[in-house]
Protein backbone atom coordinates (compact mmCIF):
# COMPACT_ATOMS: atom_id res chain seq x y z
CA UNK A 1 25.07 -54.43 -66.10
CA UNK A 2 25.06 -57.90 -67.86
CA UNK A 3 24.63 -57.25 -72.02
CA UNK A 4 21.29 -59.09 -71.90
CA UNK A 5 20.50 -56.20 -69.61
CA UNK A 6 22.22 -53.90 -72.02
CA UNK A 7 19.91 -55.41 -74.86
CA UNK A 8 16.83 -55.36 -73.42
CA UNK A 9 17.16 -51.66 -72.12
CA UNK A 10 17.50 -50.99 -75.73
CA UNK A 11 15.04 -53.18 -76.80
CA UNK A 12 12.72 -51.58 -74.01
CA UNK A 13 13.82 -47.86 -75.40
CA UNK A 14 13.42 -48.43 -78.97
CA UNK A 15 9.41 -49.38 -77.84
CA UNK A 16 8.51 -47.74 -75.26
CA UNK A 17 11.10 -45.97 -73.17
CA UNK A 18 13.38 -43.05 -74.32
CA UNK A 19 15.77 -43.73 -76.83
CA UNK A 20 19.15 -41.30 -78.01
CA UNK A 21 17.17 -40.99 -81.53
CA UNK A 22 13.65 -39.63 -80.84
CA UNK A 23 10.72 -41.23 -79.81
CA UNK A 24 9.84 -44.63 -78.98
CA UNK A 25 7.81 -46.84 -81.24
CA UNK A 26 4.61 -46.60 -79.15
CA UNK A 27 5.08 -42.97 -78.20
CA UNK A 28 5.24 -42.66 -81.76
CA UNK A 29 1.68 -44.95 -82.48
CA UNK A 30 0.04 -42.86 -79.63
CA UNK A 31 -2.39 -40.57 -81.70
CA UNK A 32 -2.62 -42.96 -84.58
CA UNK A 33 -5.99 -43.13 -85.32
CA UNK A 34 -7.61 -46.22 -86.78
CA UNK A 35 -8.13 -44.31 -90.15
CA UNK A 36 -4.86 -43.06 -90.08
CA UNK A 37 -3.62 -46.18 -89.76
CA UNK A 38 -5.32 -47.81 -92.79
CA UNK A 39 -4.26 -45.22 -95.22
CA UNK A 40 -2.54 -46.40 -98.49
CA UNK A 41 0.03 -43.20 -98.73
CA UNK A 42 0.81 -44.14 -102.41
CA UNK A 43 1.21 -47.31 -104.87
CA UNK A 44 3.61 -49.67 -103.48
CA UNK A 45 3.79 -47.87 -100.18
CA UNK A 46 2.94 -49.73 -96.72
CA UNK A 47 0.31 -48.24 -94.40
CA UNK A 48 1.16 -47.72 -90.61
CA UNK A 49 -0.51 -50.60 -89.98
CA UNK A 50 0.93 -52.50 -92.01
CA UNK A 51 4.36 -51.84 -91.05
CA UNK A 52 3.06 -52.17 -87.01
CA UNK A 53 1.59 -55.76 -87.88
CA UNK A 54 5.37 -56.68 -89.80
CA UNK A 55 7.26 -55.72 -86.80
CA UNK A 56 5.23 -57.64 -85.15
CA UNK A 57 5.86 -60.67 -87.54
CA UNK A 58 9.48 -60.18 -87.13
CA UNK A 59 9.29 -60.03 -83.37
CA UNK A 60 7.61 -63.61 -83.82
CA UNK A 61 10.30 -65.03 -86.22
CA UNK A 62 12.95 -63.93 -83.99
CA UNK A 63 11.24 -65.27 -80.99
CA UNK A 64 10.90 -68.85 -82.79
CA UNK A 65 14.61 -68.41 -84.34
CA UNK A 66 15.80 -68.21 -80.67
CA UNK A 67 13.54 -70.89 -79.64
CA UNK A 68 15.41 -73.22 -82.18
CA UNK A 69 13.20 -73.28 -84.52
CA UNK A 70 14.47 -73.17 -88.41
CA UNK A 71 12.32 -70.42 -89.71
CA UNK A 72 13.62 -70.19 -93.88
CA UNK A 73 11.13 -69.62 -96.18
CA UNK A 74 8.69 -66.21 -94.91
CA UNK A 75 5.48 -66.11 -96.68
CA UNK A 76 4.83 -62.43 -97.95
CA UNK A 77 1.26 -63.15 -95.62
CA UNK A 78 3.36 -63.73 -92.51
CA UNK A 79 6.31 -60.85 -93.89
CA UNK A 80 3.15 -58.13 -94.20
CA UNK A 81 -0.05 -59.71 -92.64
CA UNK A 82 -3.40 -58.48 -94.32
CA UNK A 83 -5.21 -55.56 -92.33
CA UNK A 84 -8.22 -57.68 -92.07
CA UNK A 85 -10.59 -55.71 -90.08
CA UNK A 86 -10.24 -52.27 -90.35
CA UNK A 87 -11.78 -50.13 -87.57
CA UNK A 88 -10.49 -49.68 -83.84
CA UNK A 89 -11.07 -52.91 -82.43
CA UNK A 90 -9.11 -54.25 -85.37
CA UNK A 91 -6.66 -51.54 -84.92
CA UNK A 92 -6.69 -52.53 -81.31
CA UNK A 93 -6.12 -56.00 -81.52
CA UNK A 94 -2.83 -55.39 -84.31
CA UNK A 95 -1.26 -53.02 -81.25
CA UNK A 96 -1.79 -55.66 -78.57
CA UNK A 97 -0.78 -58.31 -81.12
CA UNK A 98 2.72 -55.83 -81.13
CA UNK A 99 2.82 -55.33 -77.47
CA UNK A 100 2.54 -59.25 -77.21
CA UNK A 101 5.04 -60.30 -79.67
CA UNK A 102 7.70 -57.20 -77.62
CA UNK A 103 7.07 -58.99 -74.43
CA UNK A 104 7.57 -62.56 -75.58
CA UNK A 105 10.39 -61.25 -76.90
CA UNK A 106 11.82 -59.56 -74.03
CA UNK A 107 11.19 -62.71 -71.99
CA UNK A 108 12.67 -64.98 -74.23
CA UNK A 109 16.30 -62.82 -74.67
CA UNK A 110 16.25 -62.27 -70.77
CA UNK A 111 16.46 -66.02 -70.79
CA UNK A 112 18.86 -66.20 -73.07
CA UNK A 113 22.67 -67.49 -71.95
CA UNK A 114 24.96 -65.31 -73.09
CA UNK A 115 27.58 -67.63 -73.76
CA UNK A 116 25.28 -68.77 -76.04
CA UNK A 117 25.71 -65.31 -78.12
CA UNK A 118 27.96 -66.13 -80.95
CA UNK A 119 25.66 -69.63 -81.72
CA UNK A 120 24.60 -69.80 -85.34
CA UNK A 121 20.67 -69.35 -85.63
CA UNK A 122 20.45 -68.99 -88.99
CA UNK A 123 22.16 -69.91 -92.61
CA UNK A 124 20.99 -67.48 -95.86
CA UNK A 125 20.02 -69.44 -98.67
CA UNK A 126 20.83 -66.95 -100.64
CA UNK A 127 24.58 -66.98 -99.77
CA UNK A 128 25.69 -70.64 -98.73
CA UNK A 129 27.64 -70.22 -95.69
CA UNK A 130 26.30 -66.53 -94.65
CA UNK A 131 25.25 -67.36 -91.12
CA UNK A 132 24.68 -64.97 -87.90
CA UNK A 133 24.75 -65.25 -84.70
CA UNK A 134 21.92 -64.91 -81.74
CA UNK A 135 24.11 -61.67 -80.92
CA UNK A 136 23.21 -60.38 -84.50
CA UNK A 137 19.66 -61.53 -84.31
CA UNK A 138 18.98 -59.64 -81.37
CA UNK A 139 20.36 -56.67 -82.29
CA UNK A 140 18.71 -57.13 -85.49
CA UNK A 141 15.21 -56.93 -84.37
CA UNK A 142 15.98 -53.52 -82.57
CA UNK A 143 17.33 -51.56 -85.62
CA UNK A 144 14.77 -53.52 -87.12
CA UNK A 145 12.16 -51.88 -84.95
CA UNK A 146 13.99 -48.28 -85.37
CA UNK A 147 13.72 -48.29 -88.97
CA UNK A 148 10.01 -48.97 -89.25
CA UNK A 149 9.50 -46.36 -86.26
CA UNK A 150 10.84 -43.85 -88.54
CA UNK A 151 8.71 -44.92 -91.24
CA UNK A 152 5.48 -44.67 -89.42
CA UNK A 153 7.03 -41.47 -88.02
CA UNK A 154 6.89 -39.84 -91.78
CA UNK A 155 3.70 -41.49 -92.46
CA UNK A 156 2.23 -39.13 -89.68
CA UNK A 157 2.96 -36.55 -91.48
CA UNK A 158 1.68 -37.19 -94.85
């Protein structure tokens, strides 16, 4: 197995297969209702929703990182995009919006050249000379993804 293989099957996993950890992102989002979804759990705290439509974002950024694109600055509006319309087809269009930015994603990184892995996509501004590598990125977006799965995950349950 190639490790863009190896990466994808993870990426696939973390979204909608069976990862080590628990469920899948989408196995996860199966019985979240609409309302559900929209809940403010506290001050300060995303909804489901919210967090759905930022890994969603970040799926984006990543895909135009790896396109070559120089993607600095992230708008809090692009970080966390406004729930705009809040019933099911709204709800409906944010989880094909995710599905959408997972598969461009997945079709980009199988793509990808993997002696291209350890090429610099992106410089901090933050710390001159911090810089990682399209290995890091991609591997990024799935703990990335993992981390906000969890968080819906204890949303549920609230």
């Amino acid at each position: 197995m190639t490790e863009i293989a190896r990466i994808i099957d993870q990426l696939q996993r973390a979204y909608d297969g069976n990862p080590w950890y628990g469920p899948s992102l989408t196995s996860v989002l199966q019985d979240v209702t609409p309302e559900k979804a929209a809940a403010q759990p506290g001050a300060g705290v995303h909804s489901i929703w919210e967090l759905v439509a930022h890994v969603a974002a970040w799926q984006e950024i990543a895909v135009r990182r790896l396109s070559g694109e120089i993607v600095k600055d992230v708008p809090e509006s692009v970080n966390f995009p406004p729930v705009k319309q809040k019933d099911a087809a709204g709800w409906q269009k944010t989880l094909a919006g995710l599905a959408s930015a997972h598969t461009r994603l997945v079709d980009l990184i199988r793509k990808l050249d993997e002696s291209k892995f350890d090429q610099m996509v992106w410089e901090f501004d933050n710390l001159p000379g911090e810089k990682y590598s399209v290995y890091f990125l991609v591997h990024g977006v799935i703990q990335h993804n993992t981390y906000h799965t969890g968080q819906i995950a204890l949303l549920k349950k609230l």
